[in-house]
PDB file of N, CA and C in Angstrom:
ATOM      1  N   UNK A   1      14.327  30.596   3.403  1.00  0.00           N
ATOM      2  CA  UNK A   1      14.915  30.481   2.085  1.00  0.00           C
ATOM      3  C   UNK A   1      13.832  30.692   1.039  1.00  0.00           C
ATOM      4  N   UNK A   2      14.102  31.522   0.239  1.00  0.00           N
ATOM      5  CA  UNK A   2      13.282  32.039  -0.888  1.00  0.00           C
ATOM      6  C   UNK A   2      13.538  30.827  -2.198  1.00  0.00           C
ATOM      7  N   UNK A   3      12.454  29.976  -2.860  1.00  0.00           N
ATOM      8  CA  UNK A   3      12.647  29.596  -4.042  1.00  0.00           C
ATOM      9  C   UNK A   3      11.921  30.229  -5.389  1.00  0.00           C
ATOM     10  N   UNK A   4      12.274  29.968  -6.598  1.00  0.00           N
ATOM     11  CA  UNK A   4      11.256  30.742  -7.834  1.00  0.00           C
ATOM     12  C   UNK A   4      11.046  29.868  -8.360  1.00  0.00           C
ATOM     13  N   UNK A   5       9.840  29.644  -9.096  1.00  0.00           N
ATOM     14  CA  UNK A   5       9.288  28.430 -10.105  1.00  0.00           C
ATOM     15  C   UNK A   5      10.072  29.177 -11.327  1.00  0.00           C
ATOM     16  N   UNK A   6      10.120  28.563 -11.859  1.00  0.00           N
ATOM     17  CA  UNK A   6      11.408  28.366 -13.513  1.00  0.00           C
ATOM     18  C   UNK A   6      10.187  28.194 -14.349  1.00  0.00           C
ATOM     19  N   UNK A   7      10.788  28.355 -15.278  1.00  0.00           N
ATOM     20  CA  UNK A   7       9.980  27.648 -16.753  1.00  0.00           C
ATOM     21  C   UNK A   7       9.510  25.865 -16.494  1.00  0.00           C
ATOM     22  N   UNK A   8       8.580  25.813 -17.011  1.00  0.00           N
ATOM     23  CA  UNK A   8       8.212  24.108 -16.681  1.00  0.00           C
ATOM     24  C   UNK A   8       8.390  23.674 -15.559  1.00  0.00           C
ATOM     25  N   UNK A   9       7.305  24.811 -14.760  1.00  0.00           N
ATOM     26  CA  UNK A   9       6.888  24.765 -13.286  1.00  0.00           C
ATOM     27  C   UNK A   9       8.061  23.965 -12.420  1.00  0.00           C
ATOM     28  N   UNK A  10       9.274  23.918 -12.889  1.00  0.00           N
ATOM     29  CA  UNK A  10      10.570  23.438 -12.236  1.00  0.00           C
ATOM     30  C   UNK A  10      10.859  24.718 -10.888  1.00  0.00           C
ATOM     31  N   UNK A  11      11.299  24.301  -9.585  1.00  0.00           N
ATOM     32  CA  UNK A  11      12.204  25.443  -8.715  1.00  0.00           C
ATOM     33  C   UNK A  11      13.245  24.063  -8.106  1.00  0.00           C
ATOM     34  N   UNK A  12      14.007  25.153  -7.818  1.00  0.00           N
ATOM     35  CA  UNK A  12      15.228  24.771  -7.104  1.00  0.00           C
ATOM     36  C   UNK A  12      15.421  24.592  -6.113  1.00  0.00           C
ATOM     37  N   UNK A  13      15.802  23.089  -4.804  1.00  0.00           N
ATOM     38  CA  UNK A  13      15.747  23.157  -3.612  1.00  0.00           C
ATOM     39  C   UNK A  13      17.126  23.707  -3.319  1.00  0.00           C
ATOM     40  N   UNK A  14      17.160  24.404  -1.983  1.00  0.00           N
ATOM     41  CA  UNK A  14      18.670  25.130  -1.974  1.00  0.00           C
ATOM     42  C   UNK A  14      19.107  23.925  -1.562  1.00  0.00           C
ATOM     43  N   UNK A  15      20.533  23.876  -2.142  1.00  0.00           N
ATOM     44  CA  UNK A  15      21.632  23.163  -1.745  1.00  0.00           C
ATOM     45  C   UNK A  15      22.087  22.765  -0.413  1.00  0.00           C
ATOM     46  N   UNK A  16      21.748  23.748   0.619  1.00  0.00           N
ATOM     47  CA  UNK A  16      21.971  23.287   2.265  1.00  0.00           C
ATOM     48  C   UNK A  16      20.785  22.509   2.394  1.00  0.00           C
ATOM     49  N   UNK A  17      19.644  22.083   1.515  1.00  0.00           N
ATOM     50  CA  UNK A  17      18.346  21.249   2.371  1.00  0.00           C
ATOM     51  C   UNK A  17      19.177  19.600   1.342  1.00  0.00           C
ATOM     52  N   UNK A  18      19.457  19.884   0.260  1.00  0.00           N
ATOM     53  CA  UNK A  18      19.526  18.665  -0.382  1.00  0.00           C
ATOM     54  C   UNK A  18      20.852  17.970   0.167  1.00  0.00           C
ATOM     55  N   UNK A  19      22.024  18.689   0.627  1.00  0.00           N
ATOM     56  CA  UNK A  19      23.141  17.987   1.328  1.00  0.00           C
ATOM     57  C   UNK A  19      22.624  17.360   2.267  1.00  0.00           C
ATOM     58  N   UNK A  20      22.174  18.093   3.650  1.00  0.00           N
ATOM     59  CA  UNK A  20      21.055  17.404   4.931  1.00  0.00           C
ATOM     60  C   UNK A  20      20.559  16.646   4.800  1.00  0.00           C
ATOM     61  N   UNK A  21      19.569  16.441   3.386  1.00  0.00           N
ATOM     62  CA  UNK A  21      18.740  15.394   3.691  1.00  0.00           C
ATOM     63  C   UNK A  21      19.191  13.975   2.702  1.00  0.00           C
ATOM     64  N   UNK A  22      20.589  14.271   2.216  1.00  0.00           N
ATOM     65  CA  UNK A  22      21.210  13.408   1.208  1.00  0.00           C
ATOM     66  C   UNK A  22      20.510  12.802  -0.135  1.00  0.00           C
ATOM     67  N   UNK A  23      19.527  13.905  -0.532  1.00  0.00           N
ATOM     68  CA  UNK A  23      19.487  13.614  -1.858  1.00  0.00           C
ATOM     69  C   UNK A  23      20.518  14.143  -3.376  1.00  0.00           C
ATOM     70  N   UNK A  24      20.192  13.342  -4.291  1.00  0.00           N
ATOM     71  CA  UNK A  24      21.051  13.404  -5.348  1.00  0.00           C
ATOM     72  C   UNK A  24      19.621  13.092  -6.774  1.00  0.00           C
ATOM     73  N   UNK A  25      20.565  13.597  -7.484  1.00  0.00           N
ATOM     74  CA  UNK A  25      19.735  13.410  -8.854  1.00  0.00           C
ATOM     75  C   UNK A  25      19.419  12.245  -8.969  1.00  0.00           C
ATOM     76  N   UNK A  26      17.780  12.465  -9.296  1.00  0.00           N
ATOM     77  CA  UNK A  26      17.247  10.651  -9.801  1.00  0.00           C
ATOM     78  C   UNK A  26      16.260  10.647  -8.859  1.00  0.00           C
ATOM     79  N   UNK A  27      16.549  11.069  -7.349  1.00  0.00           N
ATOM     80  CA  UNK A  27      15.708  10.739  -6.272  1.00  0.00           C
ATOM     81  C   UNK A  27      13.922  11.120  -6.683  1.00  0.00           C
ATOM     82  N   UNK A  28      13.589  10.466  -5.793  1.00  0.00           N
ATOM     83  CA  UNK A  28      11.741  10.134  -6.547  1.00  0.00           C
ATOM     84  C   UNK A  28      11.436  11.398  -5.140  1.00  0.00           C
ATOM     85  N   UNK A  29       9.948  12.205  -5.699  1.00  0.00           N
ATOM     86  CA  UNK A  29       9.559  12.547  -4.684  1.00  0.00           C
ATOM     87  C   UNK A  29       7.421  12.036  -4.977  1.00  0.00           C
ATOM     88  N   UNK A  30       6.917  12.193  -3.467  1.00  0.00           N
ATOM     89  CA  UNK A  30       5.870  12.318  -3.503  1.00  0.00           C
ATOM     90  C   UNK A  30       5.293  13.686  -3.526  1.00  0.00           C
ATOM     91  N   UNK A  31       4.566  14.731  -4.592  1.00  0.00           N
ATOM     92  CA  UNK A  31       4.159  15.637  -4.667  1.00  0.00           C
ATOM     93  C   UNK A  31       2.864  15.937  -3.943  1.00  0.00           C
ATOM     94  N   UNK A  32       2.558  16.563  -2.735  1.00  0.00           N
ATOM     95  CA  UNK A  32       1.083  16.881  -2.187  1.00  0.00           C
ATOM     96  C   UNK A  32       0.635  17.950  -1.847  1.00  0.00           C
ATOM     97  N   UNK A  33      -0.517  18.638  -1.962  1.00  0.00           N
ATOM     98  CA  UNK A  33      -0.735  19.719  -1.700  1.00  0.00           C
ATOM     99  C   UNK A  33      -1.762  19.742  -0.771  1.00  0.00           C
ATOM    100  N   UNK A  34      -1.684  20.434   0.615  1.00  0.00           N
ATOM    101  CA  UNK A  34      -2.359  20.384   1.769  1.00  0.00           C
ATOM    102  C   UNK A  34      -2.371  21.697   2.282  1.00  0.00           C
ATOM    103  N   UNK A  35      -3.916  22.286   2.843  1.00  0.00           N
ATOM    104  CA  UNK A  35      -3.962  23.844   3.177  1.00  0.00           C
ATOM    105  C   UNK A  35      -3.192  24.997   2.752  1.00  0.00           C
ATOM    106  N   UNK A  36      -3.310  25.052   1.505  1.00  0.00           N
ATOM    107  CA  UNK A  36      -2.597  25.758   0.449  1.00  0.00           C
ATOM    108  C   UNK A  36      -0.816  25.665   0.169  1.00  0.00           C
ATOM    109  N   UNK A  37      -0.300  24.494   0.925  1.00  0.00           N
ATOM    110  CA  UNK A  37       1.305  24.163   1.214  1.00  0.00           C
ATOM    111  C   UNK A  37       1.470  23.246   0.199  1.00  0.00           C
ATOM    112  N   UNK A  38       2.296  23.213  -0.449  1.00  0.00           N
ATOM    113  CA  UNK A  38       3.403  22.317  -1.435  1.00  0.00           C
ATOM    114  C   UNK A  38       4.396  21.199  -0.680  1.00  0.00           C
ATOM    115  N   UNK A  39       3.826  19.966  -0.415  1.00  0.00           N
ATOM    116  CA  UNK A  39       5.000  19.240   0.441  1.00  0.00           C
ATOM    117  C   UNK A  39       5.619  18.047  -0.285  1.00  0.00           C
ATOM    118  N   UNK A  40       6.604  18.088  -0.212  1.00  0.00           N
ATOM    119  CA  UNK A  40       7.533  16.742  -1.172  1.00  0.00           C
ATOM    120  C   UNK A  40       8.159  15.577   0.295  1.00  0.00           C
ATOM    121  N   UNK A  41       7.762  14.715  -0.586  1.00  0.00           N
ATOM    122  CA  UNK A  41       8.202  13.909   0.907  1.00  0.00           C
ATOM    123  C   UNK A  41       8.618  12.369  -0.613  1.00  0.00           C
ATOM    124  N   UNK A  42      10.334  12.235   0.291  1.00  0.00           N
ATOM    125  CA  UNK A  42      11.036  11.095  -0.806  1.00  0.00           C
ATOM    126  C   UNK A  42      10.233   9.719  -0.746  1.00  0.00           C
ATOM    127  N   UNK A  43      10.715   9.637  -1.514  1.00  0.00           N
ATOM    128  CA  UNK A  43      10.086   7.787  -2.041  1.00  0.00           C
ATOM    129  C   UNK A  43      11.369   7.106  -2.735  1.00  0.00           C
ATOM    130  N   UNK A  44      10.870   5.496  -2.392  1.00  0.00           N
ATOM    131  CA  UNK A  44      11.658   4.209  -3.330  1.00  0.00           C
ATOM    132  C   UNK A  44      10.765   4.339  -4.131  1.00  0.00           C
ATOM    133  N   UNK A  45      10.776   3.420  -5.148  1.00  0.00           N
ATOM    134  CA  UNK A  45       9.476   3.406  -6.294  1.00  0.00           C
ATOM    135  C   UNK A  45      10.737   1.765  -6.881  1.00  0.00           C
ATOM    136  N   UNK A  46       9.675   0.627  -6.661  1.00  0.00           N
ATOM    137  CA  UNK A  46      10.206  -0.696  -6.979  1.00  0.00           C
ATOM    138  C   UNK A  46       9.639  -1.100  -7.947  1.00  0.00           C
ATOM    139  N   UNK A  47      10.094  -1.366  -9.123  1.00  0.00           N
ATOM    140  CA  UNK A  47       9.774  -2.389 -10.092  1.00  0.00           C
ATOM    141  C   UNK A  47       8.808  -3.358  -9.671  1.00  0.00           C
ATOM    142  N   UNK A  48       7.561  -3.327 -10.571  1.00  0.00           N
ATOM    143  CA  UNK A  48       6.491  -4.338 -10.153  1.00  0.00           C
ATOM    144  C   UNK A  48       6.669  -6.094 -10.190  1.00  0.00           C
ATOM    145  N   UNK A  49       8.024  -6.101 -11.152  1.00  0.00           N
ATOM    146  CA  UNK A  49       8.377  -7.825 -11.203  1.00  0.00           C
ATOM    147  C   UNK A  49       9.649  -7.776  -9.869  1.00  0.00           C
ATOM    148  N   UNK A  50       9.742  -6.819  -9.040  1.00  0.00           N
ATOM    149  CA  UNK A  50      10.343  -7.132  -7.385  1.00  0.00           C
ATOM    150  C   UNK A  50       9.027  -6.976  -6.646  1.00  0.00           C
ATOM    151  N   UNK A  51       8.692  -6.584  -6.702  1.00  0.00           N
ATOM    152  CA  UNK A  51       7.384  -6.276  -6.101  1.00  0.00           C
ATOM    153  C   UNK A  51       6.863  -7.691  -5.384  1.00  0.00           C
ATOM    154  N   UNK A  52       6.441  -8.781  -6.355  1.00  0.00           N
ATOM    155  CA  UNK A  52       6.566 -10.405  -6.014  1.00  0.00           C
ATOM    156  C   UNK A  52       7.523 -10.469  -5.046  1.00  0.00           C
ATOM    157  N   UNK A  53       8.418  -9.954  -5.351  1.00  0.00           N
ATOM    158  CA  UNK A  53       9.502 -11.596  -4.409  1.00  0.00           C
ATOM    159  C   UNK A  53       9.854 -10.651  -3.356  1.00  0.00           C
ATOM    160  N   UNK A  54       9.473  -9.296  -2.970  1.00  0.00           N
ATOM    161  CA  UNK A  54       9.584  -8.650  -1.660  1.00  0.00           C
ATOM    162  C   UNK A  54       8.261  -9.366  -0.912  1.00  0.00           C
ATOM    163  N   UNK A  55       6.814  -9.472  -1.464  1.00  0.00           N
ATOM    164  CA  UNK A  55       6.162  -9.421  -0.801  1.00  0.00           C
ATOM    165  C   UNK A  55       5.801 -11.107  -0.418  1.00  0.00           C
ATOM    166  N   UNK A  56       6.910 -12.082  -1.184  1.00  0.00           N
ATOM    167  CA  UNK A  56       6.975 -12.975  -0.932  1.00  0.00           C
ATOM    168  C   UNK A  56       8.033 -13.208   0.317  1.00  0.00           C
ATOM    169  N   UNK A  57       8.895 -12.333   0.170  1.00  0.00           N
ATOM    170  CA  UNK A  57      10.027 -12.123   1.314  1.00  0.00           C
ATOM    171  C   UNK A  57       9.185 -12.228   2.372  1.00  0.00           C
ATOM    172  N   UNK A  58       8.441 -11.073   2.633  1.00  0.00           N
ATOM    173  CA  UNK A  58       7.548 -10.737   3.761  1.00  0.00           C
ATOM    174  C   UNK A  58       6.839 -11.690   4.859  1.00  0.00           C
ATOM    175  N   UNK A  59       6.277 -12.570   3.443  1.00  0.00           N
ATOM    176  CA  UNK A  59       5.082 -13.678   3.946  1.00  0.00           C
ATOM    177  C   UNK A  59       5.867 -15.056   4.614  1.00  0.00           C
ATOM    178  N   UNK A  60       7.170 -15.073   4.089  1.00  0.00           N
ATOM    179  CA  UNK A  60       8.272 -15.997   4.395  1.00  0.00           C
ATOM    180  C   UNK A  60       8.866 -15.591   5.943  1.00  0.00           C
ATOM    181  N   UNK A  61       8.892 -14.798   6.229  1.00  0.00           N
ATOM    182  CA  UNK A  61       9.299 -13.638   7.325  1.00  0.00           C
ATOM    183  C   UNK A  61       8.314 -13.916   8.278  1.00  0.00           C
ATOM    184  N   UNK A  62       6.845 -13.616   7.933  1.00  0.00           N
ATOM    185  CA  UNK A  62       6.074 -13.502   9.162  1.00  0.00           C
ATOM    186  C   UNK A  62       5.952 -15.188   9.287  1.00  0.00           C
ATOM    187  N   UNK A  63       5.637 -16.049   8.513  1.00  0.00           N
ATOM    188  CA  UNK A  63       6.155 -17.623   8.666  1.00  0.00           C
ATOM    189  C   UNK A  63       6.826 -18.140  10.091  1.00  0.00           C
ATOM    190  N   UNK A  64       8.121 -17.550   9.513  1.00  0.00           N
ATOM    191  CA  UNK A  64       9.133 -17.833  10.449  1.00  0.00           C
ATOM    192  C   UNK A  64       8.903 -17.213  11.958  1.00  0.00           C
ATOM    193  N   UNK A  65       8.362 -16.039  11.696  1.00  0.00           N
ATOM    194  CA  UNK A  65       7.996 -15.555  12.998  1.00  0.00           C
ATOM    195  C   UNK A  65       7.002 -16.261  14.107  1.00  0.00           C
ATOM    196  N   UNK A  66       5.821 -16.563  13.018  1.00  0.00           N
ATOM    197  CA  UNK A  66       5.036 -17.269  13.853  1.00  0.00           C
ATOM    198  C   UNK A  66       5.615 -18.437  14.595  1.00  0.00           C
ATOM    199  N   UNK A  67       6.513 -19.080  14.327  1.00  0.00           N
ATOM    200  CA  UNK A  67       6.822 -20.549  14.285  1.00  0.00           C
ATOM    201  C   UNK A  67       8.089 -20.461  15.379  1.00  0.00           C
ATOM    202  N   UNK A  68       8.243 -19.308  15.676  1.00  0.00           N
ATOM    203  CA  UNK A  68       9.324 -19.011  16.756  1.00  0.00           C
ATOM    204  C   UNK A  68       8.941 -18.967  18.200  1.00  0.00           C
ATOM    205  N   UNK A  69       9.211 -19.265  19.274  1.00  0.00           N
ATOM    206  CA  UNK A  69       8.651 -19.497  20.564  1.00  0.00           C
ATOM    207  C   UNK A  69       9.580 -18.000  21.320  1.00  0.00           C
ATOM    208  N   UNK A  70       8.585 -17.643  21.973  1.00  0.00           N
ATOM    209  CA  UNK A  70       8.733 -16.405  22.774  1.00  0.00           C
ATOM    210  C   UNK A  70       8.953 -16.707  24.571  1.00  0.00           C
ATOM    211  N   UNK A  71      10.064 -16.597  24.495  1.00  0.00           N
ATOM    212  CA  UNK A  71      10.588 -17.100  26.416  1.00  0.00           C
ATOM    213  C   UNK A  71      10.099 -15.698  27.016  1.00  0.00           C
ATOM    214  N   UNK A  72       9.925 -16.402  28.598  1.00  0.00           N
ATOM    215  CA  UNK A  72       9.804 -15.064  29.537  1.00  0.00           C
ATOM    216  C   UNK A  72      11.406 -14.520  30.187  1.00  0.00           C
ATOM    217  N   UNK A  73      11.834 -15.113  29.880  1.00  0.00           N
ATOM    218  CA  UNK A  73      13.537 -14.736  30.070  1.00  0.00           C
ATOM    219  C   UNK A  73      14.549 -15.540  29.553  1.00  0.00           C
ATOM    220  N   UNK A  74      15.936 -15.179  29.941  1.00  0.00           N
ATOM    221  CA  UNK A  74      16.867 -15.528  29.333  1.00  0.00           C
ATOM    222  C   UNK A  74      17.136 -17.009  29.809  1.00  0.00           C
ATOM    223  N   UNK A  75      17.083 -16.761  31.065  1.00  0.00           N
ATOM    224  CA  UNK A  75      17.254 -18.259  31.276  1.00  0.00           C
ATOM    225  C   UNK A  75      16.419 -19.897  31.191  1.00  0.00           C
ATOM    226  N   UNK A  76      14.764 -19.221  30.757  1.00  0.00           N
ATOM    227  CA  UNK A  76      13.728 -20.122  30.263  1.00  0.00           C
ATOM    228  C   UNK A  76      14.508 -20.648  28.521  1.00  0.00           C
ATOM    229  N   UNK A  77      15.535 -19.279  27.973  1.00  0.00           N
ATOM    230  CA  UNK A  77      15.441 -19.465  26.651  1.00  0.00           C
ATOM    231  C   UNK A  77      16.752 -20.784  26.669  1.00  0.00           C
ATOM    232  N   UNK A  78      17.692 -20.197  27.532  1.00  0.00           N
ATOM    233  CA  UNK A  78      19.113 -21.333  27.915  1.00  0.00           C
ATOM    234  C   UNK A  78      18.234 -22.647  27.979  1.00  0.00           C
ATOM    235  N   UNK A  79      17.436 -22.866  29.180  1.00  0.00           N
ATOM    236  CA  UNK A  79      16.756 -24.213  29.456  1.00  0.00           C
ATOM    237  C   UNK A  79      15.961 -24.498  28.386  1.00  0.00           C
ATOM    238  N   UNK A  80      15.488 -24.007  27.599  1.00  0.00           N
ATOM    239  CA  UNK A  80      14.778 -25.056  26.056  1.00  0.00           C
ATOM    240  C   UNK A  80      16.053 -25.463  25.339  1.00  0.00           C
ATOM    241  N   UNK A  81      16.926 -24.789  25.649  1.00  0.00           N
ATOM    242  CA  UNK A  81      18.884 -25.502  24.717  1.00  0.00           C
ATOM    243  C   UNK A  81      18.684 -26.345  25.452  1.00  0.00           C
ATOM    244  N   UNK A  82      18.248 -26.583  26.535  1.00  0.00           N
ATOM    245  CA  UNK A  82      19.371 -27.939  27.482  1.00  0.00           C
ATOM    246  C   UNK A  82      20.428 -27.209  27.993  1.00  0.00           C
ATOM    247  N   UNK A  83      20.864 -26.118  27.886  1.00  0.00           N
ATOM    248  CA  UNK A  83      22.059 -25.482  29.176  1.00  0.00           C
ATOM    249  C   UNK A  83      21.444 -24.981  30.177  1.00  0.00           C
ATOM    250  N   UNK A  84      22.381 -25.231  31.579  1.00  0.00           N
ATOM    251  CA  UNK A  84      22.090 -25.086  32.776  1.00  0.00           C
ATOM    252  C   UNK A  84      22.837 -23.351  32.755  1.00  0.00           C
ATOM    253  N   UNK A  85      22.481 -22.492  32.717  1.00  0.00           N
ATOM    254  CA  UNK A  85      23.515 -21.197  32.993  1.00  0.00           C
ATOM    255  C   UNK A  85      24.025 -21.441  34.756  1.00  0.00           C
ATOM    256  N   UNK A  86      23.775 -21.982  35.270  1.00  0.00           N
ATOM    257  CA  UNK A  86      24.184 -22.347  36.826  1.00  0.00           C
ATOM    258  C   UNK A  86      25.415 -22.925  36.546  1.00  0.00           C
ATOM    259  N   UNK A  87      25.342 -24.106  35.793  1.00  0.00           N
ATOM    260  CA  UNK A  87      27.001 -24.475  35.439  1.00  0.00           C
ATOM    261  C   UNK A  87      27.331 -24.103  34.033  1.00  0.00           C
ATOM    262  N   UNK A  88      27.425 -23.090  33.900  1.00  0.00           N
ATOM    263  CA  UNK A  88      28.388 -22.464  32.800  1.00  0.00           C
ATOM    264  C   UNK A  88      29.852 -21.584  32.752  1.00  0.00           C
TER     265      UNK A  88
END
């Protein structure tokens, strides 16, 4: 697929790449240029006052993780309940 740079170094992605890859107007891209290639690769881009309370999410997350006990099977995990899977 052939594109042309426009006025105000703007070009056009064809329409069969932007259906595929489900973008729509608004979408953010990362602009890079590597061994003479032009590559766009999408991005979120979050508000720096979410920014906090994701990366507070996170730290709350790995918390919980730590604090979670890891069985060697299913039935070590039944026997820390107190169920017998033998009589179930």
């Amino acid at each position: 697929m052939l594109a042309e740079i426009r006025g105000r170094s703007q070009i056009t992605i064809p329409a069969e790449i932007i259906k595929k890859l489900g973008i729509s107007e608004g979408d953010k891209f990362e602009v890079m240029e590597k061994d003479g290639g032009i590559f766009l690769c999408p991005v979120v881009v979050y508000p720096k006052d979410k920014l906090a309370k994701i990366a507070k999410l996170i730290k709350e997350s790995e918390a919980d993780v730590k604090d979670q006990t890891a069985f060697e099977s299913v039935e070590d995990m039944f026997a820390d309940m107190g169920i017998d899977i033998d009589n179930v």
